[in-house]
N, C-alpha and C. Protein backbone atom coordinates (compact mmCIF):
# COMPACT_ATOMS: atom_id res chain seq x y z
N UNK A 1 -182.23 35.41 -55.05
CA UNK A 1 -182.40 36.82 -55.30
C UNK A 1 -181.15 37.35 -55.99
N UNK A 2 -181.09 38.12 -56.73
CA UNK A 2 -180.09 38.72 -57.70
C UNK A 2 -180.38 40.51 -56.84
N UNK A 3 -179.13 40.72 -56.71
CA UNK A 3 -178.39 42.17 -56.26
C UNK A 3 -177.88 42.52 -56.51
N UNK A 4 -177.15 43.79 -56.38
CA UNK A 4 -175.75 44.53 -57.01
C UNK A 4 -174.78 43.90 -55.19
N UNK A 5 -174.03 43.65 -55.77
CA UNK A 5 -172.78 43.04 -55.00
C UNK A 5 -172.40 44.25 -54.19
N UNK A 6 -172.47 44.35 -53.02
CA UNK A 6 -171.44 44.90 -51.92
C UNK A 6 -170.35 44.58 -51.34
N UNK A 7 -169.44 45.37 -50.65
CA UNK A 7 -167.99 45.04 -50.02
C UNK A 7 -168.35 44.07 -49.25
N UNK A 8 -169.06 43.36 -48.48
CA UNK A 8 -169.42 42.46 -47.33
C UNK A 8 -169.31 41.19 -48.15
N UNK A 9 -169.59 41.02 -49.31
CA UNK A 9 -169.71 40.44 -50.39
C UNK A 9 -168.21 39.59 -50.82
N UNK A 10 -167.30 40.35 -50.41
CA UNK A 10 -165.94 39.76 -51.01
C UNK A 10 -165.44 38.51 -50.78
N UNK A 11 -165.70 38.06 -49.46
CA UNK A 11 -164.86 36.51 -49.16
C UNK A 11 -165.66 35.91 -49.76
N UNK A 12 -166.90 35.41 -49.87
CA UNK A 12 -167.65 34.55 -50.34
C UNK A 12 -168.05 35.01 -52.01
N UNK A 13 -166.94 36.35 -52.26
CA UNK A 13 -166.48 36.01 -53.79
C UNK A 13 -165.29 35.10 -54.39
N UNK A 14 -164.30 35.49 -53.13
CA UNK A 14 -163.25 35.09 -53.34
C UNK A 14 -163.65 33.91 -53.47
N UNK A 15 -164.12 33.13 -52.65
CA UNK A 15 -164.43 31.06 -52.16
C UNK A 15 -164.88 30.44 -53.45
N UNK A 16 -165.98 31.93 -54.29
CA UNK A 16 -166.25 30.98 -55.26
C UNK A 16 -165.41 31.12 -56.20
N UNK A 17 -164.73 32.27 -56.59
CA UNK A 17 -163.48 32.34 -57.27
C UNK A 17 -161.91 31.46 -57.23
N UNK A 18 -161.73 31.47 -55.79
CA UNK A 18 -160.35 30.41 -55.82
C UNK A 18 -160.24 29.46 -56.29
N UNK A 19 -161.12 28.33 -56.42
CA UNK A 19 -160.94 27.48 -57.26
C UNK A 19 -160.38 27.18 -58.64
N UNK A 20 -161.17 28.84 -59.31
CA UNK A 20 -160.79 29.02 -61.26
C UNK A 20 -159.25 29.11 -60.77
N UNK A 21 -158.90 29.77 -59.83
CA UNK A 21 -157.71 30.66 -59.97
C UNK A 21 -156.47 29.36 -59.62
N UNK A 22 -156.95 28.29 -58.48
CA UNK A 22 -155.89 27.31 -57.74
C UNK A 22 -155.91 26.24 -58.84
N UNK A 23 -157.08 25.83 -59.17
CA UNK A 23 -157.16 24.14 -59.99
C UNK A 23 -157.76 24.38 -61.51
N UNK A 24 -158.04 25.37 -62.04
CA UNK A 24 -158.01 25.45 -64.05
C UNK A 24 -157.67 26.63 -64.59
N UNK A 25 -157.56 26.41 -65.70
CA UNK A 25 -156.84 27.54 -66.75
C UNK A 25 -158.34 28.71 -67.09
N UNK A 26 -159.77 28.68 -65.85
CA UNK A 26 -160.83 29.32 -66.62
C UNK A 26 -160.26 30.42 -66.48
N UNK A 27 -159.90 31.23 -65.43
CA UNK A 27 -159.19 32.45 -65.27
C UNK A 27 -157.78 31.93 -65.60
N UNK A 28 -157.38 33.23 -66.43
CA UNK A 28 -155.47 33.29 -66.22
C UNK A 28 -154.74 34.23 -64.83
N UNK A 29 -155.37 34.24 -64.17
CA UNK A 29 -154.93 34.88 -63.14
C UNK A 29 -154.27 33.66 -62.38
N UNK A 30 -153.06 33.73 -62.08
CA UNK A 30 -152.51 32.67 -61.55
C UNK A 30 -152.00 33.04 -60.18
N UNK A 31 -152.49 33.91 -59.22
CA UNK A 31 -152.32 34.21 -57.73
C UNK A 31 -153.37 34.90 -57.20
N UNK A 32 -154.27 33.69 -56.28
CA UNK A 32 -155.30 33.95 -56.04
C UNK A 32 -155.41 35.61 -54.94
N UNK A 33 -156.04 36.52 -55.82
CA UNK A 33 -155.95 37.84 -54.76
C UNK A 33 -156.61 37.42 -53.39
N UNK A 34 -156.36 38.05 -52.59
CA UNK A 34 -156.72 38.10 -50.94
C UNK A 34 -158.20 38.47 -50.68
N UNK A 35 -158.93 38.56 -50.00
CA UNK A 35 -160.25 38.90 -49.92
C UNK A 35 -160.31 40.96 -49.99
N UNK A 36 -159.67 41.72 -49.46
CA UNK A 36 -159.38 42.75 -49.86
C UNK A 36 -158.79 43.53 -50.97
N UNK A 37 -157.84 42.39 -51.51
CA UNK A 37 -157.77 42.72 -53.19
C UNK A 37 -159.46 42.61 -53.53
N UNK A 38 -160.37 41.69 -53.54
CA UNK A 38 -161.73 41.34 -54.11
C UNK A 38 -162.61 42.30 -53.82
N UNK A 39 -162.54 42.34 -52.16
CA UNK A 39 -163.15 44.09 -52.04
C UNK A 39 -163.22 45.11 -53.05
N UNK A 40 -161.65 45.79 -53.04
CA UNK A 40 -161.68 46.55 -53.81
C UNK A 40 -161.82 46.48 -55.17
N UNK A 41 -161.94 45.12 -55.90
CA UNK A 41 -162.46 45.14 -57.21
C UNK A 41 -163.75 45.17 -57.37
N UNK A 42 -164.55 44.88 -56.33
CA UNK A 42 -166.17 44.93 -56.62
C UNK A 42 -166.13 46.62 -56.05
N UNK A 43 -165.98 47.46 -55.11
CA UNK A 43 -166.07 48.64 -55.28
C UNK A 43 -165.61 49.47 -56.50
N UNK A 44 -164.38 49.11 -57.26
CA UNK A 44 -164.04 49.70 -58.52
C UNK A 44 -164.69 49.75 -59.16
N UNK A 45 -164.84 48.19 -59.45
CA UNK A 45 -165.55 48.35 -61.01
C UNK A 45 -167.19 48.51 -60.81
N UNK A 46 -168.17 49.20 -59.50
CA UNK A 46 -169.08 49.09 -59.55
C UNK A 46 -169.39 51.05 -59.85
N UNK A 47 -168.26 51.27 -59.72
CA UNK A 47 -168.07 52.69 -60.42
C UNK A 47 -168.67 53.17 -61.88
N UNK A 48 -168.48 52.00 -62.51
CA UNK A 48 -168.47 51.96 -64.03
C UNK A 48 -169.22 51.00 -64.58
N UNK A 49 -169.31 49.33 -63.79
CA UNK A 49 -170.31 48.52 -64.43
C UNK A 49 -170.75 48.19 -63.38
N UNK A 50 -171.66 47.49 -63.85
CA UNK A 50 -172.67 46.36 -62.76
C UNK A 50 -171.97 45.14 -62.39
N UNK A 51 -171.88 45.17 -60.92
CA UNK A 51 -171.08 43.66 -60.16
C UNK A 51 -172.27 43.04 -59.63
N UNK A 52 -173.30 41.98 -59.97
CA UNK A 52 -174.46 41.51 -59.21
C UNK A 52 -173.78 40.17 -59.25
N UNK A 53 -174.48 39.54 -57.90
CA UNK A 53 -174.54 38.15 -57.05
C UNK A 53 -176.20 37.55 -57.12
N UNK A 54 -175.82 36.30 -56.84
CA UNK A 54 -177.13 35.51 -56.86
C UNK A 54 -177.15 34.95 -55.19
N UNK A 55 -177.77 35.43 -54.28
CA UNK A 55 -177.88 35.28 -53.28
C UNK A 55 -179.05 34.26 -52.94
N UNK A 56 -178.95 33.44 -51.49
CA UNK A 56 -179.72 32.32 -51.34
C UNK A 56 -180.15 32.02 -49.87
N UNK A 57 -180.68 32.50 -48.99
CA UNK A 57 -180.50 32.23 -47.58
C UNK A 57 -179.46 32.73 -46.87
N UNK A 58 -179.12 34.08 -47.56
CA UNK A 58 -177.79 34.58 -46.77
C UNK A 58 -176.28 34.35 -47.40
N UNK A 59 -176.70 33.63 -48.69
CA UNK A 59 -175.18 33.21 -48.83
C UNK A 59 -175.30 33.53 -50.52
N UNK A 60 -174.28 33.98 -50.76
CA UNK A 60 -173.79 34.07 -52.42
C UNK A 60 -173.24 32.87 -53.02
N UNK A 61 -173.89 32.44 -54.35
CA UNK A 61 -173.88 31.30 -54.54
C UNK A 61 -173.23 32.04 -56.23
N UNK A 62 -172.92 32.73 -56.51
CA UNK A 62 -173.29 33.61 -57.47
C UNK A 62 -172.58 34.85 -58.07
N UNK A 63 -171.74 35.20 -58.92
CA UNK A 63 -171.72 36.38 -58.97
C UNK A 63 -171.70 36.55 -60.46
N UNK A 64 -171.89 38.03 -61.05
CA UNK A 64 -171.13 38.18 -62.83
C UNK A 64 -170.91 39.33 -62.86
N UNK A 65 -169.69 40.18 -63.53
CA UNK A 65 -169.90 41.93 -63.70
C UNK A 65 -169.42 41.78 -65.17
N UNK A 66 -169.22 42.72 -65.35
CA UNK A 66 -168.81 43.78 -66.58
C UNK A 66 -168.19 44.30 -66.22
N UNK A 67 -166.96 44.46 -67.13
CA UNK A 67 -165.60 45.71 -67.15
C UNK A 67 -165.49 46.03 -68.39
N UNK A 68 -164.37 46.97 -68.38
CA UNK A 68 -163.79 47.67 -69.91
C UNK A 68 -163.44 46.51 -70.66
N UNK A 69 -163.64 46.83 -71.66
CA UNK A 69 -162.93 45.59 -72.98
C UNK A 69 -161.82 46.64 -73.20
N UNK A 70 -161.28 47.73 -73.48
CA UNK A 70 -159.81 48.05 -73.99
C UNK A 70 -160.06 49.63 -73.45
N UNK A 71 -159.05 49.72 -73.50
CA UNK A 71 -158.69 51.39 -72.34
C UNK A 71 -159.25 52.27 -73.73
N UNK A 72 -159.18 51.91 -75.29
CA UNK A 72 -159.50 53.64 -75.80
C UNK A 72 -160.86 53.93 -75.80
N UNK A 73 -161.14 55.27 -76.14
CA UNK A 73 -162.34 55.24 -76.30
C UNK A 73 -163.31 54.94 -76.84
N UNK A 74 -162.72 54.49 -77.80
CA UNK A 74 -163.66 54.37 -79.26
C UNK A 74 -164.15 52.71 -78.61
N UNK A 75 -164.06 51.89 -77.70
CA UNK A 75 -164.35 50.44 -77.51
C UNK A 75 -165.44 51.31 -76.49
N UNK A 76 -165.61 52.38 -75.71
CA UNK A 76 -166.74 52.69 -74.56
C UNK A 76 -167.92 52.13 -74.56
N UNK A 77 -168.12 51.86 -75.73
CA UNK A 77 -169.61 50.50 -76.07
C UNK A 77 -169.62 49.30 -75.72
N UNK A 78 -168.39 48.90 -75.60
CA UNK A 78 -168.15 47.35 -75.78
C UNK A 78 -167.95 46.90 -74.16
N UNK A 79 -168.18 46.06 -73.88
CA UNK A 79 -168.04 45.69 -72.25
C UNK A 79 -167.73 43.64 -72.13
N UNK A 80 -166.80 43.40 -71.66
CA UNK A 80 -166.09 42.18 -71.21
C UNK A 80 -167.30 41.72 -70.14
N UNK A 81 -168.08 40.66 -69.84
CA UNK A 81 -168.52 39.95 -69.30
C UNK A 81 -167.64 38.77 -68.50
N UNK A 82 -168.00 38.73 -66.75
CA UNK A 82 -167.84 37.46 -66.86
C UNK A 82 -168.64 36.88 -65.57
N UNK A 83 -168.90 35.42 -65.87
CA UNK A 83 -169.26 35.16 -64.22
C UNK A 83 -169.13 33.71 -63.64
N UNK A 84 -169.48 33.53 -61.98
CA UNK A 84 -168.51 32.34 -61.48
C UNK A 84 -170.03 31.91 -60.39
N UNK A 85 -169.86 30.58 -60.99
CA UNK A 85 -170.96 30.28 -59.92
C UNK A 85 -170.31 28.88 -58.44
N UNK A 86 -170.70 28.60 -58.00
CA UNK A 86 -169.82 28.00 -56.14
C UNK A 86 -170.38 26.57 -57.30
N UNK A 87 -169.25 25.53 -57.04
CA UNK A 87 -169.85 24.58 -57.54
C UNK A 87 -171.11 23.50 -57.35
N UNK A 88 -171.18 24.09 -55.83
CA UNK A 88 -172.64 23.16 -55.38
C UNK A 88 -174.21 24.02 -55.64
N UNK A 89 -173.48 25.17 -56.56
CA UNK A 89 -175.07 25.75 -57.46
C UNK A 89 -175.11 25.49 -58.56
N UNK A 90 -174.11 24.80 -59.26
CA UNK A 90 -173.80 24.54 -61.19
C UNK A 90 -175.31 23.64 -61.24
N UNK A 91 -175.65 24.52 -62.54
CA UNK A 91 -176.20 23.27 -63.00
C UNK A 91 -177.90 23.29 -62.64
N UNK A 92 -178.41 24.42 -62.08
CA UNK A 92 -179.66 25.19 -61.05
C UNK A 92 -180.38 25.66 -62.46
N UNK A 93 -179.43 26.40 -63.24
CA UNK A 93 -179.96 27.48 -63.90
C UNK A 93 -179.53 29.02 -63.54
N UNK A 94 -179.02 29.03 -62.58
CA UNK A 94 -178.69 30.11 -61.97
C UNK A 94 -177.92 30.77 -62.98
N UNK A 95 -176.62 30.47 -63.25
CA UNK A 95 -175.56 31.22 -64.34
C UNK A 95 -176.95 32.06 -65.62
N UNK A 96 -177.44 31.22 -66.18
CA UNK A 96 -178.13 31.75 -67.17
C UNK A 96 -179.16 33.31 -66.51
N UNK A 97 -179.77 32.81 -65.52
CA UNK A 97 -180.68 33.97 -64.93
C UNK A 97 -179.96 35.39 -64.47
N UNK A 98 -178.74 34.84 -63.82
CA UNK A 98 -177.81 36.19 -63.67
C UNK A 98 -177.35 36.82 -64.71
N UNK A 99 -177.29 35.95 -65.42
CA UNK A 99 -176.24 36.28 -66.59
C UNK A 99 -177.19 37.43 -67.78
N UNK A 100 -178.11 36.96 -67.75
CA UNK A 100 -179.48 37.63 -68.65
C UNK A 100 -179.41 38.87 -67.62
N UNK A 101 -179.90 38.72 -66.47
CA UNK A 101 -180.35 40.15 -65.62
C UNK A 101 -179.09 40.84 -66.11
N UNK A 102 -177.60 40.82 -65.96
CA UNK A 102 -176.69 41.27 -66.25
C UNK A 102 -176.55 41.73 -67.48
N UNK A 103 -176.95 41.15 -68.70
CA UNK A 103 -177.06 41.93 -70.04
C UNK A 103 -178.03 43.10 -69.95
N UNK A 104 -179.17 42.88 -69.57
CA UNK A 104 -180.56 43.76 -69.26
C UNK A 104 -179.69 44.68 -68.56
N UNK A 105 -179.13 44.84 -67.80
CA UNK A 105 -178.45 46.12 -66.41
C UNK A 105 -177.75 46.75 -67.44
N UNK A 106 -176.44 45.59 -68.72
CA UNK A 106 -175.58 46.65 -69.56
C UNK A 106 -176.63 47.80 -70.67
N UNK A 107 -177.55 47.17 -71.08
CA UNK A 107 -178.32 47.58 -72.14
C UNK A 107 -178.83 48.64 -71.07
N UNK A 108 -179.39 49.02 -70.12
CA UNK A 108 -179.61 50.08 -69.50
C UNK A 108 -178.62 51.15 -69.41
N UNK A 109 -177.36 50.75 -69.50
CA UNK A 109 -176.37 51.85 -69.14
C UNK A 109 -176.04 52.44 -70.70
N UNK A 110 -176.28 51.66 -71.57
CA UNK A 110 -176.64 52.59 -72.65
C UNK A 110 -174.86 51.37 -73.93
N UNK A 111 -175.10 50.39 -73.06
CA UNK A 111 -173.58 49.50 -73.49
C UNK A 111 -173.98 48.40 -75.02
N UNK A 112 -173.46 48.75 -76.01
CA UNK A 112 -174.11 47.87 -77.43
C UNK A 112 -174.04 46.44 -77.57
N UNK A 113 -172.59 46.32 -77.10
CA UNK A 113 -171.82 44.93 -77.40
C UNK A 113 -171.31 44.27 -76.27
N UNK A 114 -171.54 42.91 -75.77
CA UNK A 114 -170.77 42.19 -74.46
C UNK A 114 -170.17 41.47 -75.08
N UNK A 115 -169.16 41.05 -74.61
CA UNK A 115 -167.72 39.96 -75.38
C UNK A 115 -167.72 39.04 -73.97
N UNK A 116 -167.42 37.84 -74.36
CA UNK A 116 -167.09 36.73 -73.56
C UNK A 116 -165.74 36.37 -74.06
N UNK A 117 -165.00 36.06 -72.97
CA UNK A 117 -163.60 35.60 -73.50
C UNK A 117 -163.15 33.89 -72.71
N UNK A 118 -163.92 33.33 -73.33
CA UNK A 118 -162.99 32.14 -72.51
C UNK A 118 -162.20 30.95 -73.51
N UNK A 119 -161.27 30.39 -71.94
CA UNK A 119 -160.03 29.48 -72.21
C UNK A 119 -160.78 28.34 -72.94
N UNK A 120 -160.39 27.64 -74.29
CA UNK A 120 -161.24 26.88 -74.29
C UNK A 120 -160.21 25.56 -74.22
N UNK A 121 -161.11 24.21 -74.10
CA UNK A 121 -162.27 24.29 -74.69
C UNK A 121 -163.38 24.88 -74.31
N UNK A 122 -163.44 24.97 -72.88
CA UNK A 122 -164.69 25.23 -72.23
C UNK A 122 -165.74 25.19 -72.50
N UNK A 123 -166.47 24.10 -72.80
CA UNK A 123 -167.52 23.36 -73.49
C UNK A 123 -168.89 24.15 -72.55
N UNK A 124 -168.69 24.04 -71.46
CA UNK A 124 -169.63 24.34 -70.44
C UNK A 124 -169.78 26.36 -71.02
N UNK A 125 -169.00 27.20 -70.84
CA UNK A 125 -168.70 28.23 -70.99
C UNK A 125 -169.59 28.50 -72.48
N UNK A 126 -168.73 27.95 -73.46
CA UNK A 126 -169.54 27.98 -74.71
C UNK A 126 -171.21 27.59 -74.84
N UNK A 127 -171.49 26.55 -73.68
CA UNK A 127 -172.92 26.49 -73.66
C UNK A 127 -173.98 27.67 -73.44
N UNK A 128 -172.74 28.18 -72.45
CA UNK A 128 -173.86 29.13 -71.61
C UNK A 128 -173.94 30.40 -72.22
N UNK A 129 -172.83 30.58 -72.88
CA UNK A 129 -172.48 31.71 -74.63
C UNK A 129 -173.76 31.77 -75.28
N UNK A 130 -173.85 30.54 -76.01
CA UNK A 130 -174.73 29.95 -77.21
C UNK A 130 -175.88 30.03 -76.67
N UNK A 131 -176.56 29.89 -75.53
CA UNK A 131 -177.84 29.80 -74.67
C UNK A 131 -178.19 31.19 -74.56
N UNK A 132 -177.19 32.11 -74.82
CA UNK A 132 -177.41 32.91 -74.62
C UNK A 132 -177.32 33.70 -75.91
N UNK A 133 -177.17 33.71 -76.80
CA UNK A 133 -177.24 33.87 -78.25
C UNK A 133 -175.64 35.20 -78.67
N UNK A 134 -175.07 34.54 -77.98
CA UNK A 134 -173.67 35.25 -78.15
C UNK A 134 -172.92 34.41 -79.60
N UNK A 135 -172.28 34.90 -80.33
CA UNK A 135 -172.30 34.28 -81.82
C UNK A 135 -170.25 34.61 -81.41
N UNK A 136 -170.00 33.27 -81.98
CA UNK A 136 -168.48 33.26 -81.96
C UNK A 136 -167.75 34.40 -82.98
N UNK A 137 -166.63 34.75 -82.33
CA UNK A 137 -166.59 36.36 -83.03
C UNK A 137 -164.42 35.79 -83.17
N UNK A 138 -164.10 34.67 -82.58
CA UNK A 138 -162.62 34.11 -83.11
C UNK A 138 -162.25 33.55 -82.12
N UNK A 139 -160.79 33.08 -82.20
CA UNK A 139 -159.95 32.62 -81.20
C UNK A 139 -158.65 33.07 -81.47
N UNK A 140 -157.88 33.01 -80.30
CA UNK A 140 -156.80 33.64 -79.55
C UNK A 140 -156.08 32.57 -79.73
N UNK A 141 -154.64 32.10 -80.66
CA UNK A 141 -154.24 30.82 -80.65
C UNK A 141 -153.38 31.41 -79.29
N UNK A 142 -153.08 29.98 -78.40
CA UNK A 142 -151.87 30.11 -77.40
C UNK A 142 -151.66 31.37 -77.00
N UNK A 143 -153.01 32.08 -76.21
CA UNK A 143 -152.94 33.37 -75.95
C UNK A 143 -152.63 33.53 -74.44
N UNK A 144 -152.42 32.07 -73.58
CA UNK A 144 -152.53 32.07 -71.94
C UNK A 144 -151.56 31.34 -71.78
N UNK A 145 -150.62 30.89 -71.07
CA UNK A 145 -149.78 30.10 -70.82
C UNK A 145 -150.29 29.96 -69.03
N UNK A 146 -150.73 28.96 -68.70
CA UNK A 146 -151.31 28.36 -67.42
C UNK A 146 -151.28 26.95 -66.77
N UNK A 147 -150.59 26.72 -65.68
CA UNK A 147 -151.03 25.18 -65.57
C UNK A 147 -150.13 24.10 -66.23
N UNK A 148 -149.00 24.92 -66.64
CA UNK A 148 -147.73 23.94 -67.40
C UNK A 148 -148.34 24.07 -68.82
N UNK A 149 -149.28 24.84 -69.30
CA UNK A 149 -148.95 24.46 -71.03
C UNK A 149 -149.79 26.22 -71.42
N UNK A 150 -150.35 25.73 -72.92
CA UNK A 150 -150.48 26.82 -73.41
C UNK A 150 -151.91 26.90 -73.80
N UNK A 151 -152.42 27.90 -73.77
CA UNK A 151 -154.30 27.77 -73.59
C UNK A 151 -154.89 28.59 -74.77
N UNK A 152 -155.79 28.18 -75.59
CA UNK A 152 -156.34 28.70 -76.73
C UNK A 152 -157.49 30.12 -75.65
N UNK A 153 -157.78 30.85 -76.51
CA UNK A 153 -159.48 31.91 -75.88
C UNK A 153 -159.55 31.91 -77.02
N UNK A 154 -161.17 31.74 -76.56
CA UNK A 154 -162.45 31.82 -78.16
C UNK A 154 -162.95 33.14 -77.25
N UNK A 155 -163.55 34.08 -78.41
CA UNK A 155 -164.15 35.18 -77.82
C UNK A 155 -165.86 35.13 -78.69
N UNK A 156 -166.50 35.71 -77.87
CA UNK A 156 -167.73 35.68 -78.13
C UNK A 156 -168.67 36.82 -77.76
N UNK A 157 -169.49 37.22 -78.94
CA UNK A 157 -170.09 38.56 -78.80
C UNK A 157 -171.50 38.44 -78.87
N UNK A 158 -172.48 39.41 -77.80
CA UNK A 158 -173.58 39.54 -78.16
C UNK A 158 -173.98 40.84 -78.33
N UNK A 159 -174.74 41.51 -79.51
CA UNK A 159 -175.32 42.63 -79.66
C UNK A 159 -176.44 43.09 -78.99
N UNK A 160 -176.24 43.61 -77.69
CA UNK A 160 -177.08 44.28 -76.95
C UNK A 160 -178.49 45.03 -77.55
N UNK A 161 -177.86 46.06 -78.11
CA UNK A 161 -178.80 47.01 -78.74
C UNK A 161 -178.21 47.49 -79.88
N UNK A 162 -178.69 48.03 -81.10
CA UNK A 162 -178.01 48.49 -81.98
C UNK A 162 -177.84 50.09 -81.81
N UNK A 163 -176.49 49.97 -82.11
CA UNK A 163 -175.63 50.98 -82.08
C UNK A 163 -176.45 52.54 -83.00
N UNK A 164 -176.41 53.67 -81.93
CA UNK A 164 -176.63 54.85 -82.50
C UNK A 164 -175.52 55.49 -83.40
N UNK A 165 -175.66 56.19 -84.17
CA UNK A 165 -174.85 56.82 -84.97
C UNK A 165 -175.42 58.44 -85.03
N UNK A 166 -174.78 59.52 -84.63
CA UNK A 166 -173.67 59.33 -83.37
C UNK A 166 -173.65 58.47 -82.39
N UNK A 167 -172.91 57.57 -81.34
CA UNK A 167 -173.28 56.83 -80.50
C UNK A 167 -173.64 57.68 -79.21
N UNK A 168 -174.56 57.06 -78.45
CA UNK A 168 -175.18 57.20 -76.96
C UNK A 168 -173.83 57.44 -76.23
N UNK A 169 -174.32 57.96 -74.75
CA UNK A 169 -173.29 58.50 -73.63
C UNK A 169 -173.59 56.89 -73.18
N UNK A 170 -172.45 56.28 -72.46
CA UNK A 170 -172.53 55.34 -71.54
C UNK A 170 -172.78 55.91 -70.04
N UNK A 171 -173.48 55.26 -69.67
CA UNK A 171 -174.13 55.88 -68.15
C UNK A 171 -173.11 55.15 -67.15
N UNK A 172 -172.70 55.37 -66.11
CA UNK A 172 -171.71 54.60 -65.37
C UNK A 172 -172.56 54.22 -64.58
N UNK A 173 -172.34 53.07 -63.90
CA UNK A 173 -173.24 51.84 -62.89
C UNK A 173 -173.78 52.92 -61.96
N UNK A 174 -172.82 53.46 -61.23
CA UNK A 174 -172.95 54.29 -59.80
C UNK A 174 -174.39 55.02 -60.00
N UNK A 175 -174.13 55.75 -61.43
CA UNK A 175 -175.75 56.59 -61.60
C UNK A 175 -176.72 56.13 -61.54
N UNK A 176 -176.58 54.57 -61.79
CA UNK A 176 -177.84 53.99 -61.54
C UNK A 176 -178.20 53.20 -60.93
N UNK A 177 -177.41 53.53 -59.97
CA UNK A 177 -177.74 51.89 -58.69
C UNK A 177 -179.08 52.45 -58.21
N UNK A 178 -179.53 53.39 -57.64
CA UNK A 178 -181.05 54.18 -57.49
C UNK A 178 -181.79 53.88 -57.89
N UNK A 179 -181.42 54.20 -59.92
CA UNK A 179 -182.94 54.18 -60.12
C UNK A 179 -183.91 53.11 -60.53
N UNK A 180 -185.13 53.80 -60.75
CA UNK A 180 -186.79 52.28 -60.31
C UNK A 180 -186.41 51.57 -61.76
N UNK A 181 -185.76 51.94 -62.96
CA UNK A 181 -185.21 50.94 -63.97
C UNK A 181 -184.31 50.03 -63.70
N UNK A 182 -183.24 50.49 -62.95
CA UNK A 182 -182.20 48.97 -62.31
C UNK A 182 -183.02 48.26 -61.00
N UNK A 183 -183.77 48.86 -60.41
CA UNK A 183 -184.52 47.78 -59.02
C UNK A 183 -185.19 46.99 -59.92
N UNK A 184 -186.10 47.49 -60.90
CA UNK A 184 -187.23 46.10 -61.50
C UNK A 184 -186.68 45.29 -62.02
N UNK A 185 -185.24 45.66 -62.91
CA UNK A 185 -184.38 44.18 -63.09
C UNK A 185 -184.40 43.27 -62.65
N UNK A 186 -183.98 43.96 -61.34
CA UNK A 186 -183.43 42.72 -60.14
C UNK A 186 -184.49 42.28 -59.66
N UNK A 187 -185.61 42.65 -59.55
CA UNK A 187 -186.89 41.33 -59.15
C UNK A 187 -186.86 40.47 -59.52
């Protein structure tokens, strides 16, 4: 089942998260936050984007959100993707199904463009890009320093919806955790 992520939600974000953070360069975050740092990032950013999990018998196997791509305004269209699946779900299909419901949730909030940013090579990452019809948009030479060396990011974009001119209001997540357009998503 796919949901919007709650605070109860955090350790068994963190579990599937520590790993990127202790043993590879997928995140550059190099100090794994505490389960209450994680809290409060799924309450933040559910202010503004969509934080959904892929849940299974009680347990999150699953998660992906959306945040800001750059503080000005003129990027308010554009939204950073990312997501982390527990390694004993890789490989299900799962990443792809969340990952789709999660574009469908941005295109509701009224969001044009999602960017993927990963360390590469990340062969796996780029699969799930390309599967998803996200079109390579550059790379970041030696943009991470992680892990004793220095880490390339390829970034990758998919066009949601095409852009209004004037552009649309972005709707913030919170307004729409309610309504019967974000529940039928998540079926």
């Amino acid at each position: 089942m796919i949901r919007i992520a709650r605070a109860e939600d955090a350790a068994a974000v963190h579990a599937i998260y520590a790993p990127a953070v202790t043993h590879s360069a997928i995140t550059f975050e190099t100090e794994l936050p505490g389960i209450e740092a994680m809290r409060q990032r799924i309450l933040t950013r559910l202010q503004q984007y969509p934080w959904l999990v892929w849940e299974e018998n009680g347990d999150v196997l699953a998660y992906a959100y959306a945040t800001r791509f750059r503080e000005r305004a003129a990027y308010d269209l554009i939204a950073e993707t990312s997501i982390y699946v527990h390694a004993d779900a890789q490989r299900r299909g799962i990443a792809r199904r969340l990952y789709g419901v999660l574009l469908d949730v941005m295109r509701l909030q009224g969001i044009n463009q999602a960017v993927g940013v990963i360390t590469m090579p990340g062969e796996v990452s780029v699969s799930l890009h390309e599967s998803m019809v996200f079109t390579p948009a550059g790379i970041w030479r030696k943009a991470g320093y992680k892990a004793a060396q220095w880490w390339d990011v390829g970034v990758w974009q998919k066009e949601l919806q095409a852009p209004a001119n004037p552009p649309t209001v972005l709707h913030p997540f919170a307004s729409l955790m309610e309504s019967a357009a974000l529940h039928q998503l998540l079926q």
